[in-house]
Protein backbone atom coordinates (compact mmCIF):
# COMPACT_ATOMS: atom_id res chain seq x y z
CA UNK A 1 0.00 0.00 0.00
CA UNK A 2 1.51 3.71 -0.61
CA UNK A 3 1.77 6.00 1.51
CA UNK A 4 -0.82 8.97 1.23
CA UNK A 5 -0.04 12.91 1.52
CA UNK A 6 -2.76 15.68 1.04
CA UNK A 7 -0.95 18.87 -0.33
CA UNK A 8 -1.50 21.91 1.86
CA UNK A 9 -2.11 25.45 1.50
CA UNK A 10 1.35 26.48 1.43
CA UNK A 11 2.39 24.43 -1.11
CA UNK A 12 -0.12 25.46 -3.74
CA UNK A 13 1.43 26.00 -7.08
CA UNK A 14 4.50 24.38 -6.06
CA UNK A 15 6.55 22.29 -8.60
CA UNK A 16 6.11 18.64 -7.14
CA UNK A 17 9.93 18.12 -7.13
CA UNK A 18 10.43 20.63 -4.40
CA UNK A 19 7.43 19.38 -2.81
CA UNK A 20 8.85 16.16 -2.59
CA UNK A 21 12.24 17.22 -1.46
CA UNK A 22 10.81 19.68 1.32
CA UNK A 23 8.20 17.16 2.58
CA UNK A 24 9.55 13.60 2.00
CA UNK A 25 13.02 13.37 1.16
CA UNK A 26 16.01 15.39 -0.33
CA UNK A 27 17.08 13.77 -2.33
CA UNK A 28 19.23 14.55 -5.75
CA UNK A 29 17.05 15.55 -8.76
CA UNK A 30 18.19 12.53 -10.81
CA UNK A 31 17.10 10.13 -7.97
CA UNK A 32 13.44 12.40 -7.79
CA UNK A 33 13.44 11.92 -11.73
CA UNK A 34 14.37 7.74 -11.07
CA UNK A 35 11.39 7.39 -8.61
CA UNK A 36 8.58 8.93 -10.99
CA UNK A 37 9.91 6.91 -14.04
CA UNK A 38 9.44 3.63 -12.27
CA UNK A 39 6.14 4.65 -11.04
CA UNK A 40 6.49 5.22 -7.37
CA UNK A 41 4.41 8.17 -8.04
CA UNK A 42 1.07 9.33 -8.53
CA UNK A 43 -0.84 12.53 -7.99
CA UNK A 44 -4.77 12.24 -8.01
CA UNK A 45 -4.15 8.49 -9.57
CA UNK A 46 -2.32 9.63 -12.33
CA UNK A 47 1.55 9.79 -13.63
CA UNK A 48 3.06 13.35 -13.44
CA UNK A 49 6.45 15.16 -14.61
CA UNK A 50 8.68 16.28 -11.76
CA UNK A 51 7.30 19.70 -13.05
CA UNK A 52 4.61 19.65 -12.61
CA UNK A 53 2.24 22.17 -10.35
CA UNK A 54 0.30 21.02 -7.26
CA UNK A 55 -2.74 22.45 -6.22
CA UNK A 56 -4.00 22.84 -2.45
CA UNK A 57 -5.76 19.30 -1.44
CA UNK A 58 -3.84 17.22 -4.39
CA UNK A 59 -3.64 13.79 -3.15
CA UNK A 60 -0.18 12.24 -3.44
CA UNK A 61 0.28 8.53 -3.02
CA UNK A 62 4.08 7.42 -3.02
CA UNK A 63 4.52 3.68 -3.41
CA UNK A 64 8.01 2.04 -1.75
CA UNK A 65 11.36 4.57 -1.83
CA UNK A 66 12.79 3.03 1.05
CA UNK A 67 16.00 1.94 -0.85
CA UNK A 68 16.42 5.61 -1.52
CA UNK A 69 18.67 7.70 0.67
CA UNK A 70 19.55 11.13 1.38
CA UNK A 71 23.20 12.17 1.40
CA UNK A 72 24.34 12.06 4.78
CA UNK A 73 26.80 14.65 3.75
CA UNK A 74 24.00 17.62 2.48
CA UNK A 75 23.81 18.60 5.77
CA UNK A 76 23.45 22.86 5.59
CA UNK A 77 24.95 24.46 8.69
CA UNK A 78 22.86 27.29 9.97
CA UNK A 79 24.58 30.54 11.27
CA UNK A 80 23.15 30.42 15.56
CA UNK A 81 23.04 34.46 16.05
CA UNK A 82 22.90 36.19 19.80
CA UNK A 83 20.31 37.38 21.79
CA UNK A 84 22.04 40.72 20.77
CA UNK A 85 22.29 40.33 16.99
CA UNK A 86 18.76 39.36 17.42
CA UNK A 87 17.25 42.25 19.26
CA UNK A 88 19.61 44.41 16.82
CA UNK A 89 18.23 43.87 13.47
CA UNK A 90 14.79 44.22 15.02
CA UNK A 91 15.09 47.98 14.46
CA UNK A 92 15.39 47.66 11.08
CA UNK A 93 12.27 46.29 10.40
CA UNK A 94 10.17 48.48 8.04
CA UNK A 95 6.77 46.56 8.08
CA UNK A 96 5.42 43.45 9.16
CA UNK A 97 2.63 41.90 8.82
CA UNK A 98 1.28 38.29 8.63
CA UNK A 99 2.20 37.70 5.08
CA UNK A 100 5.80 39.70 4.80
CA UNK A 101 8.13 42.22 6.75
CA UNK A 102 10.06 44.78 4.91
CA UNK A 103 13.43 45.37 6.47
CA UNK A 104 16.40 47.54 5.49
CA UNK A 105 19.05 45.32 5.04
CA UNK A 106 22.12 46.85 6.50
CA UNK A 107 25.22 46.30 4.15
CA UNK A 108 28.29 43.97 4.37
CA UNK A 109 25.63 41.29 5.35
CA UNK A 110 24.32 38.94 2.52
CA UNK A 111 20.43 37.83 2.66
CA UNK A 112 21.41 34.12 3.18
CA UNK A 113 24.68 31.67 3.74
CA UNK A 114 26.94 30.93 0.74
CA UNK A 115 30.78 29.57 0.56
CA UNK A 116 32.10 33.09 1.05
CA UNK A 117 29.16 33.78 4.18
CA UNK A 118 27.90 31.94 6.99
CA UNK A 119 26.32 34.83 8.68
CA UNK A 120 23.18 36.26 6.95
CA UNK A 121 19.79 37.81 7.06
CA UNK A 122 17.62 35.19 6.78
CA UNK A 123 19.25 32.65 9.81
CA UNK A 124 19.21 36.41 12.27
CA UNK A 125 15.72 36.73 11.10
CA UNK A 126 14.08 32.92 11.38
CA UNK A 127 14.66 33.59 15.32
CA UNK A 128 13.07 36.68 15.86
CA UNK A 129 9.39 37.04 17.17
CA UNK A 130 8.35 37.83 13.49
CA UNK A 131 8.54 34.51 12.35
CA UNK A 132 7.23 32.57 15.30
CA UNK A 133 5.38 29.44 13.79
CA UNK A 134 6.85 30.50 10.45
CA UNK A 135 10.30 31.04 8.84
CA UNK A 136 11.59 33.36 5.69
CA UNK A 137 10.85 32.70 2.32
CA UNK A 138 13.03 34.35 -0.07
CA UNK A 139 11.71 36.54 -2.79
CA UNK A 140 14.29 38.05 -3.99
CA UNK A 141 17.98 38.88 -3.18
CA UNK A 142 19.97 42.32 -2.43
CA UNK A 143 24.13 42.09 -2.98
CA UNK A 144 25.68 41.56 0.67
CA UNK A 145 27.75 45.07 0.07
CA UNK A 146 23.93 47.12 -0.64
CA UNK A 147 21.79 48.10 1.71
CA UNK A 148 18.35 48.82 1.47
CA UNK A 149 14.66 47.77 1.48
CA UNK A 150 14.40 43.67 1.41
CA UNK A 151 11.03 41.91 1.45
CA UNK A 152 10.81 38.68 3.15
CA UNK A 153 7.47 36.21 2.90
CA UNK A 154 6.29 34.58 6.31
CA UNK A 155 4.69 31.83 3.86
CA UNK A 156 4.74 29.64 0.58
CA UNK A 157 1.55 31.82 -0.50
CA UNK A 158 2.85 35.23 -0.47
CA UNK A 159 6.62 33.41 -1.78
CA UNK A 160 4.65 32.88 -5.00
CA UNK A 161 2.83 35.91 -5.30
CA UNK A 162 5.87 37.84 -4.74
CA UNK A 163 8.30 35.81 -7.43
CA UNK A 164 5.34 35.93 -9.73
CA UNK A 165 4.88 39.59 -9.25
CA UNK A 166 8.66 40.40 -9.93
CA UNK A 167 8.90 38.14 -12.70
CA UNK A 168 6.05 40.22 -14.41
CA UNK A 169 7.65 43.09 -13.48
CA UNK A 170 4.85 44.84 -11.18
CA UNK A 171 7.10 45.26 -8.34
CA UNK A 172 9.07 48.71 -9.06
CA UNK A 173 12.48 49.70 -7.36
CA UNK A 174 14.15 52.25 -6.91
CA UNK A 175 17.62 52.89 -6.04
CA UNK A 176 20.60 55.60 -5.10
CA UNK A 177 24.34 55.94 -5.65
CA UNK A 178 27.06 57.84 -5.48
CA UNK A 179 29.25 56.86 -8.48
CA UNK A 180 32.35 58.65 -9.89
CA UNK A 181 32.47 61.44 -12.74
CA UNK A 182 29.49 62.56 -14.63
CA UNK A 183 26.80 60.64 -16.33
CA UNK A 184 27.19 61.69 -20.07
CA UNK A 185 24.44 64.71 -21.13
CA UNK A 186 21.70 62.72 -22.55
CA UNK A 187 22.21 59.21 -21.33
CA UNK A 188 18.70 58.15 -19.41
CA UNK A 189 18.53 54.67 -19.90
CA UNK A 190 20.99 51.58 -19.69
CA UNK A 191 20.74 49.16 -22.36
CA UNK A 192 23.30 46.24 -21.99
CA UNK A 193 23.69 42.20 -22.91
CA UNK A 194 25.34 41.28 -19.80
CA UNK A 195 27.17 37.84 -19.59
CA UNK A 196 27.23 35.87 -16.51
CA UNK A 197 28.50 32.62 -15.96
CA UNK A 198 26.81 29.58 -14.67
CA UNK A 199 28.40 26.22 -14.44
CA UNK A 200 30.85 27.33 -16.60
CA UNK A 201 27.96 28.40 -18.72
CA UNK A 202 28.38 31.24 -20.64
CA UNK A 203 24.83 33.66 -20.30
CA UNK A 204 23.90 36.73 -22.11
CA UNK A 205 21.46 38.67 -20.34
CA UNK A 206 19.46 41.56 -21.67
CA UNK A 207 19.56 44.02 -19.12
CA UNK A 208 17.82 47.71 -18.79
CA UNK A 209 17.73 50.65 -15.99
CA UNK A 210 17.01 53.88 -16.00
CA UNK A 211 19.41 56.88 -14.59
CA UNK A 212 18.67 60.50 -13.45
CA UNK A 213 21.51 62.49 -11.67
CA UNK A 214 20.09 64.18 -8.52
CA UNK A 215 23.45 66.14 -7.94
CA UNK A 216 27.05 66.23 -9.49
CA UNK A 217 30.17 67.94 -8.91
CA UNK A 218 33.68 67.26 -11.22
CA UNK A 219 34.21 63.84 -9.34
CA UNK A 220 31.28 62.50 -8.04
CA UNK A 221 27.53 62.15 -9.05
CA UNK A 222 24.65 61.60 -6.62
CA UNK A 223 22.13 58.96 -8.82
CA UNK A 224 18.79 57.79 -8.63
CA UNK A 225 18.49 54.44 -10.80
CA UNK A 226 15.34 52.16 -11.79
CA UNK A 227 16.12 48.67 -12.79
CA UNK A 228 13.38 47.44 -15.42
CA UNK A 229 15.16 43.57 -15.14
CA UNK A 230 16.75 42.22 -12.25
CA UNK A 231 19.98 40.96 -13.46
CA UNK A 232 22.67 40.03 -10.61
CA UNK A 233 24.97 42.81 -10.31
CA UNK A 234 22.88 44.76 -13.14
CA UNK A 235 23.35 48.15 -11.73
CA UNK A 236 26.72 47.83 -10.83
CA UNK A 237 27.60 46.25 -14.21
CA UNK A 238 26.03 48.92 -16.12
CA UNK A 239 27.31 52.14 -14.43
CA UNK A 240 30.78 50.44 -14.97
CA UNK A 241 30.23 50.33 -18.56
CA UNK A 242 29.54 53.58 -19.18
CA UNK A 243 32.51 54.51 -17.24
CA UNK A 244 30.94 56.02 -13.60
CA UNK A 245 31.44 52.82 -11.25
CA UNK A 246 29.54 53.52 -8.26
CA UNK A 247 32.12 54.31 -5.05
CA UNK A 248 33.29 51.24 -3.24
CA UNK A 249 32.75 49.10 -5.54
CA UNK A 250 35.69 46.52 -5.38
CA UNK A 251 34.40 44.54 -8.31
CA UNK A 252 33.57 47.05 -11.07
CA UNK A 253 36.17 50.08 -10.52
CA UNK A 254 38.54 51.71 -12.91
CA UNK A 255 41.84 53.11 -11.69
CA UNK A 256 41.80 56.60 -11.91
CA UNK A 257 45.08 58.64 -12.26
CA UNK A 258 45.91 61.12 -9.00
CA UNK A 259 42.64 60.38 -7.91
CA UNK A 260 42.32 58.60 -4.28
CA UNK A 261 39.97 56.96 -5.27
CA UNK A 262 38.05 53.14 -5.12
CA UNK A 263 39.10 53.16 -1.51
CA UNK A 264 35.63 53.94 0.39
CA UNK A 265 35.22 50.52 2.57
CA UNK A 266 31.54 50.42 1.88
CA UNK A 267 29.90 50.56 -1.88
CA UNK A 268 27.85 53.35 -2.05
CA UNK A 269 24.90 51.68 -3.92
CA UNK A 270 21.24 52.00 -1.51
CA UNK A 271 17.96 50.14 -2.48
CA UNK A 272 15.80 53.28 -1.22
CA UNK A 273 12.27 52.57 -2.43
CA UNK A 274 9.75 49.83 -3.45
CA UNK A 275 6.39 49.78 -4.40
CA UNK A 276 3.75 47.37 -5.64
CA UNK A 277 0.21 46.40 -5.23
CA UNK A 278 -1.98 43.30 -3.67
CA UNK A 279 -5.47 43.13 -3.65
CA UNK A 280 -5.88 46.47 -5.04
CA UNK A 281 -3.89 47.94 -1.56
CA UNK A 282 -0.92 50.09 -3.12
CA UNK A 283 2.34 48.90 -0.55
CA UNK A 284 4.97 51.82 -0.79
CA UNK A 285 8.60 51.95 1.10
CA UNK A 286 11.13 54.24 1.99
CA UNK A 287 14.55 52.83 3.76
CA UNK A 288 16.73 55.75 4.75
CA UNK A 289 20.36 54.81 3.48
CA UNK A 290 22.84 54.68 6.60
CA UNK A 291 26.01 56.90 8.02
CA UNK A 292 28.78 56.35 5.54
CA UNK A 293 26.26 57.30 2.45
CA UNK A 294 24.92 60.37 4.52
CA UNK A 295 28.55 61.43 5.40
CA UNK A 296 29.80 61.42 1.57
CA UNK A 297 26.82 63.31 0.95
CA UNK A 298 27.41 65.80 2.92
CA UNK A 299 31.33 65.71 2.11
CA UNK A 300 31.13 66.12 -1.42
CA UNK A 301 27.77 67.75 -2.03
């Protein structure tokens, strides 16, 4: 007899391979793609792809996978923060609610762990009193060097509605930098084919933003940029193209003659607005960008 698994509300519209990894098993996607081609699987009595969606009270019956392991070794440390640490990134919690909080992500953290960063937003977060009976769901990323206004879900619900809503592009940004030289008279939108790598795979990646300088001086501009797609490091790409990196930046920077310059400790790039709208209720916020960007301001302009 197989066992039998209703699919709840939080994992409506979910692809049944994470499903199945989240609920049952984690197993490797090959071994997920091994059990549904020998028919260990059926949803609602019938044979499905490892793609395909579930709906909320699906009925999944999984015949024997006992002779399929997890990896003992696939075993994801999770950064433990203080009571402190805790309590500190508390205060920089924009809105929350019982679907999402909107925080402003201080810089030199990244949202979650990778081989270069064990401490990150999301393991701080998952222990604060906003996710009590809940934890994060990603929605969408900020670099670890940027600060700014980050939207976390408290469910698999909102997750979706959120991806879906910044894949169709109805979920508008807005940032600020302080970059070096002038923007060139004219120049209001970025229009680049940016190539990232993934798996040694070479990707070309339309990419557009629009630019308006706030306030400029011989050396520095003040910036306020609107990303149309959300490439990773679109913003920071594109400004180096055109020859005005933003300050900071360690990646992108030219060397500039007699010029002190791509020393600043912190990259001067601030995600300073978002809006967007659910259930006809227009959402709109404002992060205020921290000391370092304030004191350049103030410096130079």
């Amino acid at each position: 007899m197989p066992n039998t698994y209703t699919v709840e509300k939080d994992f409506h519209n979910t692809r049944f391979d994470r499903w199945f990894k989240k609920r049952i098993i984690d197993l490797p996607q090959s071994l997920v793609e091994k059990i549904i081609r020998l028919n260990k699987i059926k949803i609602n009595n019938r044979k499905v792809k490892s793609s395909h969606r579930l709906q909320e009270g699906d009925i999944v019956e999984i015949f024997d996978i006992s002779k399929f392991k997890p990896n003992k070794n696939q075993k994801i440390l999770k950064y433990k923060p203080s009571k402190k640490e805790i309590n500190f990134y508390e205060d920089y919690i924009l809105e929350n609610n019982d679907n999402f909080i909107v925080i402003n992500k201080p810089s030199s953290i990244p949202v979650q762990s990778g081989t270069k960063s064990f401490k990150n937003i999301i393991d701080i977060l998952k222990d604060t009193k906003f996710f009590t009976n809940t934890k994060p769901f990603i929605v969408h990323r900020l670099d670890k060097e940027t600060s700014g206004v980050l939207i976390i879900a408290k469910n698999r619900e909102y997750a979706q509605l959120f991806t879906s809503l910044f894949r169709i592009r109805k979920i508008h940004k807005t940032y600020i930098a302080l970059i070096y030289g002038k923007i060139p008279v004219g120049l209001n939108t970025l229009k680049d084919n940016l190539i990232t790598f993934e798996n040694k795979k070479k990707l070309v990646q339309k990419a557009i933003s629009y630019v308006k300088t706030l306030k400029s001086t011989d050396d520095y501009s003040y910036v306020e940029l609107n990303p149309i797609t959300g490439r990773k490091h679109q913003l920071r790409k594109q400004l180096y193209n055109i020859g005005n990196p933003i300050v900071g930046d360690n990646k992108y920077f030219l060397k500039i003659k007699n010029k002190n310059k791509n020393k600043n400790k912190n990259l001067m790039l601030h995600a300073y607005k978002i809006k967007f709208m659910i259930k006809n209720i227009q959402y709109n916020f404002k992060a205020k960008y921290n000391k370092d960007f304030e004191n350049f301001l103030k410096k130079y302009f």
